[in-house]
Protein backbone atom coordinates (compact mmCIF):
# COMPACT_ATOMS: atom_id res chain seq x y z
CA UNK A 1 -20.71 8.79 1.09
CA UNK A 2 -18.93 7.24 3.78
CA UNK A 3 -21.19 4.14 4.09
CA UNK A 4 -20.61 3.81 0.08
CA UNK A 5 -16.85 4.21 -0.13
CA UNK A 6 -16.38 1.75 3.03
CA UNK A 7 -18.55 -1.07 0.81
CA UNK A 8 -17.03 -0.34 -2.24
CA UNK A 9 -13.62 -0.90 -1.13
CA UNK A 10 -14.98 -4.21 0.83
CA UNK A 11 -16.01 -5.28 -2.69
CA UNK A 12 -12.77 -4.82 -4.15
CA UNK A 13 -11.10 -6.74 -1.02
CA UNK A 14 -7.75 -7.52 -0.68
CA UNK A 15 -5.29 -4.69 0.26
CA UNK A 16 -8.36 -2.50 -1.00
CA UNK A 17 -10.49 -2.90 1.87
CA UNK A 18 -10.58 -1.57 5.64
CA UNK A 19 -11.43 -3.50 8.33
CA UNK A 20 -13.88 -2.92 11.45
CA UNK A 21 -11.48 -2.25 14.26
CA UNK A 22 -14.44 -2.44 17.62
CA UNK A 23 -13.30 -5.32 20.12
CA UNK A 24 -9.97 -6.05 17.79
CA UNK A 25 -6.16 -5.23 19.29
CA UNK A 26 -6.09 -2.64 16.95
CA UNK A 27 -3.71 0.33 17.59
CA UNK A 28 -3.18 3.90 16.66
CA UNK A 29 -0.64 4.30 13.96
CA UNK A 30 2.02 6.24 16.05
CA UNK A 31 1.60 2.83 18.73
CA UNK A 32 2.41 0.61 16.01
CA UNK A 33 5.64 2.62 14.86
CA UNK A 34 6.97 3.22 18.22
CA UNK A 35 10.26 1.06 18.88
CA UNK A 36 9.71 -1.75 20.51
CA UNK A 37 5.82 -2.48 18.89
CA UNK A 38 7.74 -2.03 15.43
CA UNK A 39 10.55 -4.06 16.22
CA UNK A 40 8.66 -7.01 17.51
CA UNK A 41 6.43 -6.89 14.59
CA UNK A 42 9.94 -7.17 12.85
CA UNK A 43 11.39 -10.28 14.81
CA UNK A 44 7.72 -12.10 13.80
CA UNK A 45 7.91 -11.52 10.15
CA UNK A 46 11.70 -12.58 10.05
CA UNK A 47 10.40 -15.60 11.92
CA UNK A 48 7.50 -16.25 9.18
CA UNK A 49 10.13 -15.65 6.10
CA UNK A 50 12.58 -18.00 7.87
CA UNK A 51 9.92 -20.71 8.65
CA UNK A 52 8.62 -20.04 4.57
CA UNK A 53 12.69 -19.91 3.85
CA UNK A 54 13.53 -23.61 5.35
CA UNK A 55 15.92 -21.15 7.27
CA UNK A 56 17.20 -20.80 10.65
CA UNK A 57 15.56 -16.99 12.00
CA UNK A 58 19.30 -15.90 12.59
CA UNK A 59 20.30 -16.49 9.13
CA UNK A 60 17.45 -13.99 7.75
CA UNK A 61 18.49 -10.44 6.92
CA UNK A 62 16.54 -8.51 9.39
CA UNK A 63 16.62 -5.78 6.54
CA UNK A 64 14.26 -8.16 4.41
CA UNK A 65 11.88 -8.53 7.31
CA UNK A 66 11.71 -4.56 7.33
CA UNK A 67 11.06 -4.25 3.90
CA UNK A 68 8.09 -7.36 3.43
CA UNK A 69 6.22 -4.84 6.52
CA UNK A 70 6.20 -1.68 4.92
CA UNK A 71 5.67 -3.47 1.21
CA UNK A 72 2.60 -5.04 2.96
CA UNK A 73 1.44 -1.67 4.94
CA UNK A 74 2.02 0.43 2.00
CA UNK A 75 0.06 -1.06 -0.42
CA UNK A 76 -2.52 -0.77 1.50
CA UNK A 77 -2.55 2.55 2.04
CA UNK A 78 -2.16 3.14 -1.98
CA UNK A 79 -4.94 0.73 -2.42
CA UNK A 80 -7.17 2.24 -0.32
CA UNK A 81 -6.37 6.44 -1.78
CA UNK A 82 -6.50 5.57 -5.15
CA UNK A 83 -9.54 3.22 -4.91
CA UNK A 84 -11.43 6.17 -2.84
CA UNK A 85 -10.29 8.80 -5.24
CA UNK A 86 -11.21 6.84 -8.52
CA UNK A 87 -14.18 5.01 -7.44
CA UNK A 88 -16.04 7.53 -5.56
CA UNK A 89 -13.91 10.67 -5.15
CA UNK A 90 -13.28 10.76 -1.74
CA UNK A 91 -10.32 9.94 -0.20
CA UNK A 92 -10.76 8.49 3.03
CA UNK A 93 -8.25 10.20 6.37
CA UNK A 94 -4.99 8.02 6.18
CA UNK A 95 -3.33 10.64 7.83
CA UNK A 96 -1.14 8.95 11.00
CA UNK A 97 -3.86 10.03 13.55
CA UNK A 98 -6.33 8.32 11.97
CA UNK A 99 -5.42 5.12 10.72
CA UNK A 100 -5.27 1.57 13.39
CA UNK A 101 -3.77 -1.80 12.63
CA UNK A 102 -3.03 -4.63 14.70
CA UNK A 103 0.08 -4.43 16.27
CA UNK A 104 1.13 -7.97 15.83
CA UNK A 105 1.94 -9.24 12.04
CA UNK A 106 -1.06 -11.42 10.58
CA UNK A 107 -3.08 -9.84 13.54
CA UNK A 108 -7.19 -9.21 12.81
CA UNK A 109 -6.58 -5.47 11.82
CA UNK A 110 -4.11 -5.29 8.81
CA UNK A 111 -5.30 -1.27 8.37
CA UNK A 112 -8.68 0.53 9.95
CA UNK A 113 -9.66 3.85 10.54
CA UNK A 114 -9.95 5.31 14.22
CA UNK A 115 -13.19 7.46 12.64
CA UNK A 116 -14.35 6.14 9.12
CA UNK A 117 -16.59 9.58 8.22
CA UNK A 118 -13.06 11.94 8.24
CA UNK A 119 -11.83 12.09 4.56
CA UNK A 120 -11.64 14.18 1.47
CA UNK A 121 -13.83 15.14 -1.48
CA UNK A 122 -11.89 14.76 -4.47
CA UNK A 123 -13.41 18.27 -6.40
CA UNK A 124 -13.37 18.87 -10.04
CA UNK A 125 -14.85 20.60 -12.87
CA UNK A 126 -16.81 17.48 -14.48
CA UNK A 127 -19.69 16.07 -12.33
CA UNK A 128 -19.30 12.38 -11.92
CA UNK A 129 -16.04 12.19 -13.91
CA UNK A 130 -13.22 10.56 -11.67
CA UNK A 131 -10.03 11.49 -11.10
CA UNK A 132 -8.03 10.62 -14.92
CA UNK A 133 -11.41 11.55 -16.99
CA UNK A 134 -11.49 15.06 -15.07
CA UNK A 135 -8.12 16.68 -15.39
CA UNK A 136 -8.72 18.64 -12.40
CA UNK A 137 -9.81 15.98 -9.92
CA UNK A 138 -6.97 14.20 -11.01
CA UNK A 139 -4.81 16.76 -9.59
CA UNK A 140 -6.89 17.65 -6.46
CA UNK A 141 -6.92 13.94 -5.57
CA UNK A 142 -3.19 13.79 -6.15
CA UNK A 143 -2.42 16.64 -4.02
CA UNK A 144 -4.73 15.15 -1.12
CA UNK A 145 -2.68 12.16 -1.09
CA UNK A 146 0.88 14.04 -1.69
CA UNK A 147 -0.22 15.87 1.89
CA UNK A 148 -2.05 12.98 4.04
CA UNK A 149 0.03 9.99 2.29
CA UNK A 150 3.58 10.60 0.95
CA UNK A 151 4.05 13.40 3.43
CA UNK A 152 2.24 11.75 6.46
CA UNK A 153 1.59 8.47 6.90
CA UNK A 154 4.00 6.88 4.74
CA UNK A 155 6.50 9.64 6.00
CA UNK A 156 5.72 8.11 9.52
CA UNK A 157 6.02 4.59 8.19
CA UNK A 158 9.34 4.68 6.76
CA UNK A 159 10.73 6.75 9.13
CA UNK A 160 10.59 4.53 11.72
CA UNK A 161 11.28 1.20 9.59
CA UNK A 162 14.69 3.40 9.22
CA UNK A 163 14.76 4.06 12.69
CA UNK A 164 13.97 0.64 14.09
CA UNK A 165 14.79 -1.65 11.59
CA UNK A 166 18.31 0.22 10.59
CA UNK A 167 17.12 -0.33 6.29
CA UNK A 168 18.13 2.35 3.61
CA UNK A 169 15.77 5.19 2.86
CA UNK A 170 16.22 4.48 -0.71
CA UNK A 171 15.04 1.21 -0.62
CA UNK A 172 12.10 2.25 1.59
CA UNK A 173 11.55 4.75 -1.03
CA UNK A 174 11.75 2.17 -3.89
CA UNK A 175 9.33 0.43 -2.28
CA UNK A 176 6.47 2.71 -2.13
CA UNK A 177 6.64 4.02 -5.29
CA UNK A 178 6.49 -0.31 -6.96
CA UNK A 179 3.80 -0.48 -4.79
CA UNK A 180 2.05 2.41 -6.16
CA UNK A 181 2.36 1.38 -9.60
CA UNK A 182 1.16 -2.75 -8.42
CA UNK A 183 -1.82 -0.73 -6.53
CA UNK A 184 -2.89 1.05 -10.11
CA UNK A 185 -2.16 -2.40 -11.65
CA UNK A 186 -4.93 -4.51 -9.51
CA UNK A 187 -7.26 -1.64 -9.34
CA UNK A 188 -7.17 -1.38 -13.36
CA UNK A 189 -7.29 -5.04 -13.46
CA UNK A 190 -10.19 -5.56 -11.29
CA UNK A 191 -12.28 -2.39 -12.30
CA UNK A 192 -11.22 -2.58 -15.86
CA UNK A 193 -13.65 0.83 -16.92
CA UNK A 194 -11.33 2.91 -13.91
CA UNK A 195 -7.99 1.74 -15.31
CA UNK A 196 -7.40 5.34 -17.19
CA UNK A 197 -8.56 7.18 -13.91
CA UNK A 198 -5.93 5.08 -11.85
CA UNK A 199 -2.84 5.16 -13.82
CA UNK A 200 -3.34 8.72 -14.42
CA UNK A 201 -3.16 9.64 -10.65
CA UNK A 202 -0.25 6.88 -10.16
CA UNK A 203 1.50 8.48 -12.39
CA UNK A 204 0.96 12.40 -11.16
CA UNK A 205 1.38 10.30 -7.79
CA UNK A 206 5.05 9.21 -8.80
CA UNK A 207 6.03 12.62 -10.27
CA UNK A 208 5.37 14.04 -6.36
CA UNK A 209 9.44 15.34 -5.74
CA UNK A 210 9.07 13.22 -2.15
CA UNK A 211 8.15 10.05 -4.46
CA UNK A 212 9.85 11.01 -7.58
CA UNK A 213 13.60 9.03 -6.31
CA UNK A 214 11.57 6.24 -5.80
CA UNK A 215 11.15 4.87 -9.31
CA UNK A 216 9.93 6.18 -13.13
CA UNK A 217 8.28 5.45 -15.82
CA UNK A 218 10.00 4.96 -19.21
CA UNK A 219 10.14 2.72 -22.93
CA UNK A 220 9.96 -0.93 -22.59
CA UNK A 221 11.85 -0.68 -25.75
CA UNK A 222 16.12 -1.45 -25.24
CA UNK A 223 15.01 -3.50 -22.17
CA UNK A 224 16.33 -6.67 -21.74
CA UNK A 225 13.72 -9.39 -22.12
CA UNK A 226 11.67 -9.88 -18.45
CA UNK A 227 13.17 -6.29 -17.23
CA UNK A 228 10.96 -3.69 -16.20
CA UNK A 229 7.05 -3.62 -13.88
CA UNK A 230 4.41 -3.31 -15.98
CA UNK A 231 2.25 -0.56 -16.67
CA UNK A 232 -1.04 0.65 -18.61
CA UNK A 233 0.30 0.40 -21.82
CA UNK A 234 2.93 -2.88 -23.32
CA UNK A 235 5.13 -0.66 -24.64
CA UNK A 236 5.99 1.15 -20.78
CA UNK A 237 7.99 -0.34 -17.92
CA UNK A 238 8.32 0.34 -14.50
CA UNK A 239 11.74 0.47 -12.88
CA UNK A 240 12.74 1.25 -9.18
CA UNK A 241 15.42 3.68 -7.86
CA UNK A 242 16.33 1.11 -5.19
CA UNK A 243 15.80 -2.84 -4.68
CA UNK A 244 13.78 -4.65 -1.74
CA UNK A 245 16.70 -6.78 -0.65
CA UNK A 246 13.80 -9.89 -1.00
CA UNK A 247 16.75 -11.83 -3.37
CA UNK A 248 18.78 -12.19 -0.16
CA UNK A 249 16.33 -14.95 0.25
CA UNK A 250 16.52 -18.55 -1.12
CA UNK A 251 15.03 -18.84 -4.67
CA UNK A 252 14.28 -14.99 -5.11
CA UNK A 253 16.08 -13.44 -7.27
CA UNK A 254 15.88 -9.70 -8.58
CA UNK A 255 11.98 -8.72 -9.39
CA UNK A 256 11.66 -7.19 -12.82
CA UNK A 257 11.32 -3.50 -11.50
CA UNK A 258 14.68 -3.20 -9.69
CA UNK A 259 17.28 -1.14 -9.95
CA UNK A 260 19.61 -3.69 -10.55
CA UNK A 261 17.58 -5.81 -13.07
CA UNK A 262 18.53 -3.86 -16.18
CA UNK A 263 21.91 -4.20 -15.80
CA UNK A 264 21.96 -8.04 -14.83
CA UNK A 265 18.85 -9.50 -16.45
CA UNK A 266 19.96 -12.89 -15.39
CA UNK A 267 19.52 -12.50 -12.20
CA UNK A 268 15.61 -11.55 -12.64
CA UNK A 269 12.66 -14.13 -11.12
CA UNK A 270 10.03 -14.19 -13.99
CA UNK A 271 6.21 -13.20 -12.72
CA UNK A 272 8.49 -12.25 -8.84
């Protein structure tokens, strides 16, 4: 099983797949959150946005920088838990003890697991039916991640971007639940057959009362035009319960899905 989740999500790529940590710089999780480690990893991705920015690094809201790391760490940890759950039901140990990553940003290791054979059968009542087909795996696999995810390694992960990095809960918060919802959106997009399976756990995933501030579902319909994140279906939008501070940059402006979009439209990036 192990063997066939690990090429599976290596066939999906992107923030789906894991990488081989042996003779990297990889790092336990809880290395990679302490203080100075995180706050380095900070300063470098401040650098990179001020460098992508035409900036000067001191004129960069360190906030930002805070927010592009977990955004990036995050969805890969949704990526990988719904991909495992959907795909093969098994979700693979992304618990805090178990997960490496390079400690540097851009490093070799963007998210590995210390021991690859650790994870979770995803248990149901229909043999072979994923999670979104089988009502019950659905909820097994939701619970799994509620416990190892929401209330583990992403607890871990945002408490210390608030620790270190001195950025809001809320928009923290915000942030994990969008990327959920973008996570269910490339999965359904690139394994078009699983799209039910995923955006059924997302959303059981975003009902979670740790998760639930983060963002809901709701009618596209009295939406200003370019407002809301899409979801499965046209007539559904996505919107945040916080914003990602990314418009204090140069030619961002709000994305679709935040809080403040609905209420000033105008200030929305198209496709951001």
């Amino acid at each position: 099983m192990t063997r066939a989740v690990l090429t599976g999500l290596a066939e999906l790529g992107g923030f789906f797949e894991l990488t081989q940590p042996a003779g990297t710089d990889a790092v336990p999780w809880s290395v990679l959150l302490a203080d100075d480690p995180l706050a380095a990893r900070i300063a470098a991705v401040r650098g990179a946005l001020a460098a992508g920015s035409g900036l000067s690094v001191d004129t960069v809201d360190p906030k930002v920088a805070v927010s592009a790391l977990q955004v990036g760490l995050v969805s890969r940890l949704w990526s990988v838990a719904l991909a495992g759950a959907v795909l093969h039901r098994w979700v693979p140990d992304l618990s805090s003890a178990n997960l490496l990553a390079s400690p540097g940003h851009g490093g070799p290791v963007p998210l590995a697991l210390a021991d690859p054979t650790r994870g979770y059968a995803v248990t149901g009542t229909e043999a072979g039916a994923g999670p979104g087909a089988d009502p019950d795996a659905t909820t097994t696999a939701a619970e799994i991640i509620a416990r190892v995810v929401v209330r583990g390694s992403l607890r871990d992960l945002d408490d210390a971007c608030a620790r270190v990095g001195r950025t809001p809960q809320r928009a923290l918060l915000s942030n994990a639940s969008s990327s959920l919802v973008g996570a269910a959106r490339v999965l359904a997009t690139r394994r078009p057959p699983a799209g039910p399976q995923a955006w059924a756990l997302a959303r059981l995933l975003l009902q979670d009362p740790d998760l639930r501030p983060g963002g809901r579902a709701l009618g596209r319909a009295g939406l200003p035009t370019g407002v809301g994140g899409g979801m499965e279906r046209p007539e559904e939008a996505f919107l945040r319960g916080g914003c990602c501070l990314f418009d204090r940059l140069p030619g961002h402006g709000l994305c679709p899905d935040c809080v403040r979009a609905e209420h000033r439209p105008e200030l929305v990036t198209p496709g951001h």
